[in-house]
C-alpha atoms as a PDB file:
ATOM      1  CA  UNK A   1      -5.470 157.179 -67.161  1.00  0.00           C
ATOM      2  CA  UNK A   2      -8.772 157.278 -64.546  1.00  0.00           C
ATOM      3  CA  UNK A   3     -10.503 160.063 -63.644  1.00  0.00           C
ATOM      4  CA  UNK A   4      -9.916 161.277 -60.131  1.00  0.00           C
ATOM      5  CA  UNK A   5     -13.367 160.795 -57.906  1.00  0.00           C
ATOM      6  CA  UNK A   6     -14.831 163.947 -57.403  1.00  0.00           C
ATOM      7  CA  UNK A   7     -15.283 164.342 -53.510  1.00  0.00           C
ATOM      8  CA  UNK A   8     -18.330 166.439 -51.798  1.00  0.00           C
ATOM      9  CA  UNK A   9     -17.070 169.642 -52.456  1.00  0.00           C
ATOM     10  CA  UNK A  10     -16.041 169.137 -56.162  1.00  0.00           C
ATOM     11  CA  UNK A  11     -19.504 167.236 -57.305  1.00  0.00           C
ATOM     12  CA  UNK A  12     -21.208 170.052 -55.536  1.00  0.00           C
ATOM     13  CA  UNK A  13     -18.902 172.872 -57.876  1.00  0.00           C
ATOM     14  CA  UNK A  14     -19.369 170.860 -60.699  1.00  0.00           C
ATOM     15  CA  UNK A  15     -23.169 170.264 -60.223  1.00  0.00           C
ATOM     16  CA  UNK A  16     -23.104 174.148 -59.923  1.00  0.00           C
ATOM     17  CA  UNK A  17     -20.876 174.655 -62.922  1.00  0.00           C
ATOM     18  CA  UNK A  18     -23.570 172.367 -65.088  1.00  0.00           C
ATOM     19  CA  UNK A  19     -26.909 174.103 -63.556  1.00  0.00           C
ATOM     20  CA  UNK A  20     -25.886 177.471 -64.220  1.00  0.00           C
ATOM     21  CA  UNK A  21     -24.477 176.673 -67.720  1.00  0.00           C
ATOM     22  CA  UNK A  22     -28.077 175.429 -68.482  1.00  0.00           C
ATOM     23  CA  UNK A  23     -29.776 178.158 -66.519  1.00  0.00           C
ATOM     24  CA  UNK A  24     -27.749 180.431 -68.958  1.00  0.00           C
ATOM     25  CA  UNK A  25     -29.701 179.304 -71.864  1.00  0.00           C
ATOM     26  CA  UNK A  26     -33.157 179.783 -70.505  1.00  0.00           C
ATOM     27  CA  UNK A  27     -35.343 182.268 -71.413  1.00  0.00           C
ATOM     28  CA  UNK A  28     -36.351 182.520 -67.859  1.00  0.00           C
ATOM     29  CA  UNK A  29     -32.953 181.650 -65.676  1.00  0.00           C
ATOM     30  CA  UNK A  30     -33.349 180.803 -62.223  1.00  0.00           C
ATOM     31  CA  UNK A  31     -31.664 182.971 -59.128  1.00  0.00           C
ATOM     32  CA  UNK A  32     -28.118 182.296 -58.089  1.00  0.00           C
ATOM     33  CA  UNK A  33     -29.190 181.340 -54.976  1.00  0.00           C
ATOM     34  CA  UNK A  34     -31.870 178.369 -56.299  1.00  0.00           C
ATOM     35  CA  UNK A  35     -29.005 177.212 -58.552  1.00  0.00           C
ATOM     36  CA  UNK A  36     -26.489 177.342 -55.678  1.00  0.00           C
ATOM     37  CA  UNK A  37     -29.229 175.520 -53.267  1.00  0.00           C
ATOM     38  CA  UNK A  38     -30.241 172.777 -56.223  1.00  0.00           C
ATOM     39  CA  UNK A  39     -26.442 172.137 -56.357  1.00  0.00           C
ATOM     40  CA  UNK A  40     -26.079 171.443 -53.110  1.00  0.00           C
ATOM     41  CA  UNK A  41     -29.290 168.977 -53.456  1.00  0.00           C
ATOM     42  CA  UNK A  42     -27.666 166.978 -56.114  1.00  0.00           C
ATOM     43  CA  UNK A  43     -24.661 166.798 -54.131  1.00  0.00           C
ATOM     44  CA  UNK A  44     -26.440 165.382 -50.898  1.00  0.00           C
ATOM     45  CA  UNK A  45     -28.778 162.902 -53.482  1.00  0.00           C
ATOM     46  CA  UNK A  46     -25.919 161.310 -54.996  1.00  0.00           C
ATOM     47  CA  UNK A  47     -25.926 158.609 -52.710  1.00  0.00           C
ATOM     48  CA  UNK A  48     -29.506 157.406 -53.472  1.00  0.00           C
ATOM     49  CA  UNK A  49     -30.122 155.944 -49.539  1.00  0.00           C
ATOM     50  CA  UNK A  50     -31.682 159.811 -48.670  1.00  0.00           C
ATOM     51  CA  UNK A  51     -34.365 159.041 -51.111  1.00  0.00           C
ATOM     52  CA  UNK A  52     -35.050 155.735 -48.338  1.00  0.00           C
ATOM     53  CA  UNK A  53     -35.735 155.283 -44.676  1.00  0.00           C
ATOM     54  CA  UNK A  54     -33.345 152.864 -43.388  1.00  0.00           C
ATOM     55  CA  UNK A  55     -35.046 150.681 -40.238  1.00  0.00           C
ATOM     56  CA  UNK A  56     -33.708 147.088 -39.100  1.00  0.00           C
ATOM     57  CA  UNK A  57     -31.262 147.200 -41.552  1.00  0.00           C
ATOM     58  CA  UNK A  58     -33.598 147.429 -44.449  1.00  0.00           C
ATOM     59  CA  UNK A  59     -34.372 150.753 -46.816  1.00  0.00           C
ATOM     60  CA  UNK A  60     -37.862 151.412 -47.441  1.00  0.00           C
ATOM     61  CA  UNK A  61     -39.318 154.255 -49.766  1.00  0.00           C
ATOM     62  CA  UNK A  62     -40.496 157.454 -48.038  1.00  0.00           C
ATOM     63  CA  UNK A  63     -43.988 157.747 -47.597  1.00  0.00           C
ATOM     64  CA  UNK A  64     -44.189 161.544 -48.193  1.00  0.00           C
ATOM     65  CA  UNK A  65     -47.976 162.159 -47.561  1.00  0.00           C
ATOM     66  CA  UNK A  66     -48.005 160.309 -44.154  1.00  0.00           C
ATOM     67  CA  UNK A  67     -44.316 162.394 -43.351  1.00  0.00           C
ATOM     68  CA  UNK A  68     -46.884 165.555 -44.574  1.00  0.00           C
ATOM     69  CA  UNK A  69     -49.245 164.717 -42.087  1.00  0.00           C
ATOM     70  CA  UNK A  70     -46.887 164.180 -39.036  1.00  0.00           C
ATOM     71  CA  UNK A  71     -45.575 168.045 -39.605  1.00  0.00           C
ATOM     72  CA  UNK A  72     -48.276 169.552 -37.601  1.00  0.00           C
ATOM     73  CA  UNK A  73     -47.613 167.270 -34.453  1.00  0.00           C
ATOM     74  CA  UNK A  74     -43.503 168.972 -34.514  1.00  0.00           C
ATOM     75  CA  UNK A  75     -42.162 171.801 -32.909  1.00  0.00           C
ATOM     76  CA  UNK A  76     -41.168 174.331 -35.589  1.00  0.00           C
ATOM     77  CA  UNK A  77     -37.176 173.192 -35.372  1.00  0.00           C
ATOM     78  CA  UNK A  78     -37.942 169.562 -36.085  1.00  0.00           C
ATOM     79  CA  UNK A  79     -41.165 170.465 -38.740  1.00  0.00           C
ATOM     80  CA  UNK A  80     -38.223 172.610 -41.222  1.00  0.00           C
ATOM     81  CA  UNK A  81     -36.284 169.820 -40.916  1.00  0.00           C
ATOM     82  CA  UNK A  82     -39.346 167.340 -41.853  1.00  0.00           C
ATOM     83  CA  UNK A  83     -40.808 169.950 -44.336  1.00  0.00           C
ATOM     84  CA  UNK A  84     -37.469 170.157 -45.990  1.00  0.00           C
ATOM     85  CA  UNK A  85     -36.762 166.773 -46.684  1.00  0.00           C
ATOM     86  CA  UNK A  86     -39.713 166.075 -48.141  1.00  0.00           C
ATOM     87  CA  UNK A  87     -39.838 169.313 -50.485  1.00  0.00           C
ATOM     88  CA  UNK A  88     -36.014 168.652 -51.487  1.00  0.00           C
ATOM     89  CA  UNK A  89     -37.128 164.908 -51.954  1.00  0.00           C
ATOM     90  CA  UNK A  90     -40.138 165.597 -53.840  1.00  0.00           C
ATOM     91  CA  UNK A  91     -38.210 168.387 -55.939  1.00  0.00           C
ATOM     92  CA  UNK A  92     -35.476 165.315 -56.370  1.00  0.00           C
ATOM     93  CA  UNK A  93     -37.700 163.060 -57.301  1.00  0.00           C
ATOM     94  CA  UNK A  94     -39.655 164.660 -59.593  1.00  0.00           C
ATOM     95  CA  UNK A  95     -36.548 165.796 -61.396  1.00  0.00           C
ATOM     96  CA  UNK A  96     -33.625 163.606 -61.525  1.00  0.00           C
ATOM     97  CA  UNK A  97     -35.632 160.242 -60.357  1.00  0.00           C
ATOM     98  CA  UNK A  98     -38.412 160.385 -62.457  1.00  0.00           C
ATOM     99  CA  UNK A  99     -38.489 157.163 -63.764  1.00  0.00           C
ATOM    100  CA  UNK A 100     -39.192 155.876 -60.406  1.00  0.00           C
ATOM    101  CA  UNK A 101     -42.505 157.580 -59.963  1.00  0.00           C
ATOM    102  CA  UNK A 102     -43.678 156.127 -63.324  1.00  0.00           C
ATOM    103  CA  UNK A 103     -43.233 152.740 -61.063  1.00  0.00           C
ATOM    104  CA  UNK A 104     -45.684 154.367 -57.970  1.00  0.00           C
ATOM    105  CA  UNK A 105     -49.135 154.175 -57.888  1.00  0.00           C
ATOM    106  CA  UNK A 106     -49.148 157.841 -57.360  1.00  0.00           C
ATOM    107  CA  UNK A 107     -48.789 159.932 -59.877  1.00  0.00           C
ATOM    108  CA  UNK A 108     -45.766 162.721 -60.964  1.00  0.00           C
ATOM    109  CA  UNK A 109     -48.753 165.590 -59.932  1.00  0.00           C
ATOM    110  CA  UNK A 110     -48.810 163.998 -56.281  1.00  0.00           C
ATOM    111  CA  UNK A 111     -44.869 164.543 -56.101  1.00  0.00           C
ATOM    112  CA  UNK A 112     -45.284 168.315 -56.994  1.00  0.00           C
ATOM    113  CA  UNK A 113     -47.834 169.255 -55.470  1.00  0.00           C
ATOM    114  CA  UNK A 114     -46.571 167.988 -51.913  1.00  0.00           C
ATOM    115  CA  UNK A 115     -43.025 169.242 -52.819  1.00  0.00           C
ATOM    116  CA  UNK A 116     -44.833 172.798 -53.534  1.00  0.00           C
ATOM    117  CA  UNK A 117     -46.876 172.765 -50.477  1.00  0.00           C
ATOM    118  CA  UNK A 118     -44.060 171.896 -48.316  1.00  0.00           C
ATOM    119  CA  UNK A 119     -41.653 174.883 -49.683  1.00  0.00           C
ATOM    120  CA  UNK A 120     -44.866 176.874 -49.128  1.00  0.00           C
ATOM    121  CA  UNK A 121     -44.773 175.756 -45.619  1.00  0.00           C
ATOM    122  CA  UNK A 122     -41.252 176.088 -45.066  1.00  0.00           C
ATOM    123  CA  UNK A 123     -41.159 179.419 -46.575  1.00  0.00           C
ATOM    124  CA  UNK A 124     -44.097 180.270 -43.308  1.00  0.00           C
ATOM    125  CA  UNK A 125     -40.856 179.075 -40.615  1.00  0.00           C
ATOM    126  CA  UNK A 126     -38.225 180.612 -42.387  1.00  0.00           C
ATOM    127  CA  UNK A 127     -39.341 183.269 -44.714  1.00  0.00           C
ATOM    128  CA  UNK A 128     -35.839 184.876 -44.604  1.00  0.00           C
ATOM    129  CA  UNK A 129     -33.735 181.327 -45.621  1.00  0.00           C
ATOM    130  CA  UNK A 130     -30.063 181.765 -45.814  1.00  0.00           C
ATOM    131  CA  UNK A 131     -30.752 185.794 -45.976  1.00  0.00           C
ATOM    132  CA  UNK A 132     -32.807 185.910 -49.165  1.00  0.00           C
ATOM    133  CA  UNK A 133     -36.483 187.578 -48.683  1.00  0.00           C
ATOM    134  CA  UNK A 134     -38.807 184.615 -49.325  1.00  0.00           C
ATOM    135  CA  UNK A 135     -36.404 182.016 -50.629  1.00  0.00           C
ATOM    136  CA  UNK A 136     -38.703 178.817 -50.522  1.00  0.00           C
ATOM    137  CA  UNK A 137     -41.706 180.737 -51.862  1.00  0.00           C
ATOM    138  CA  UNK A 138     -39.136 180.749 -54.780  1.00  0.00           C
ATOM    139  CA  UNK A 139     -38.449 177.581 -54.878  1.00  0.00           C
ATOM    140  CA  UNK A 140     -42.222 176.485 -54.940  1.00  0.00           C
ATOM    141  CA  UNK A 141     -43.182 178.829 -57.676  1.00  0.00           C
ATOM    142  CA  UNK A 142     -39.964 177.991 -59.648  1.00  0.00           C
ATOM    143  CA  UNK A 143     -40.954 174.209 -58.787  1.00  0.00           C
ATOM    144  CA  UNK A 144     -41.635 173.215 -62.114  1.00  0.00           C
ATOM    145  CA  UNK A 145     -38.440 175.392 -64.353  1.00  0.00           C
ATOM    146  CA  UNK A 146     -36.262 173.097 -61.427  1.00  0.00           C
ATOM    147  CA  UNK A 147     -37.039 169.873 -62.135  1.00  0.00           C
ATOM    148  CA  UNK A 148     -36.923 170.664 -66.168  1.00  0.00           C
ATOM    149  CA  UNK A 149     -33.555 172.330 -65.057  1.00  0.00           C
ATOM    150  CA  UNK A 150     -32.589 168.965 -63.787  1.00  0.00           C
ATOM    151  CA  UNK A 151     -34.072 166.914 -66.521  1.00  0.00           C
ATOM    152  CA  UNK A 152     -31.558 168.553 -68.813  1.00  0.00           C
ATOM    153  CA  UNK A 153     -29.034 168.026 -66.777  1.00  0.00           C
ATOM    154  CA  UNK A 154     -29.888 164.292 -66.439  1.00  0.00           C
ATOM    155  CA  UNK A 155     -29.982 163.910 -70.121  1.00  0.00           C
ATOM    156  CA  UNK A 156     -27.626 162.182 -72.357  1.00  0.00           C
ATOM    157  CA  UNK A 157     -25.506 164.899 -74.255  1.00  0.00           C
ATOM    158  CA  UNK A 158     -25.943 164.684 -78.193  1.00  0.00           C
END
């Protein structure tokens, strides 16, 4: 017999289950709250088109430095929305897409370190994110246990 699809909610309690049973085993384990965000991320990132820009019908890869630059021109509603995508994409990217930055010209350290500096930023509008004192500075100091987080989770079970 199939499997049932998972809908929204479910991948987004199962990505949740997974994180948090690998979280469990690290020396270091990540906040609730960063496992319950990341969850959420994989969720949204299953369907790969928000790692694109769709225009005249065509998908195009972001260009994250250029999206970077345009921030400062923003009001501060529209720059959190801007900042975010690009640190969740970076932090996506970096973790569960990997393999497609070995393709780019620009390397894996170009991915962090504007995924970093955009939590940094983000953290600057909304230093008090969904309640929690300094959630994004979190996130951008936890970058790097994150995308190894997700790299686990990626990987093949032996």
């Amino acid at each position: 017999m199939a499997k049932d699809i998972l809908t929204t909610q479910d991948l987004t309690s199962y990505f949740y289950k997974e994180l948090e049973r690998i979280n469990d085993k690290q020396i270091f384990p990540l906040h609730k709250s960063i496992i319950f965000y990341c969850s959420n991320l994989l969720s949204e990132y299953a369907v790969c088109n928000k790692l694109y820009d769709e225009r005249d019908d065509k998908y195009y890869e972001k260009i994250m430095g250029l999206s970077l630059l345009s921030v400062v021109t923003l009001d501060d509603k529209n720059k959190f929305k801007r900042l975010k995508e690009i640190a969740d994409t970076s932090i996506m990217l970096c973790g569960y897409f990997v393999e497609s930055i070995g393709k780019k010209i620009l390397g894996l350290n170009y991915y962090k370190k504007i995924g970093i500096f955009s939590y940094l930023e983000l953290d600057k509008i909304s230093p008090d994110y969904r309640d929690q004192p300094s959630f994004f500075k979190i996130m951008a100091n936890t970058y790097d246990f994150i995308i190894k987080t997700f790299q686990i989770h990626k990987a093949p079970l032996s």
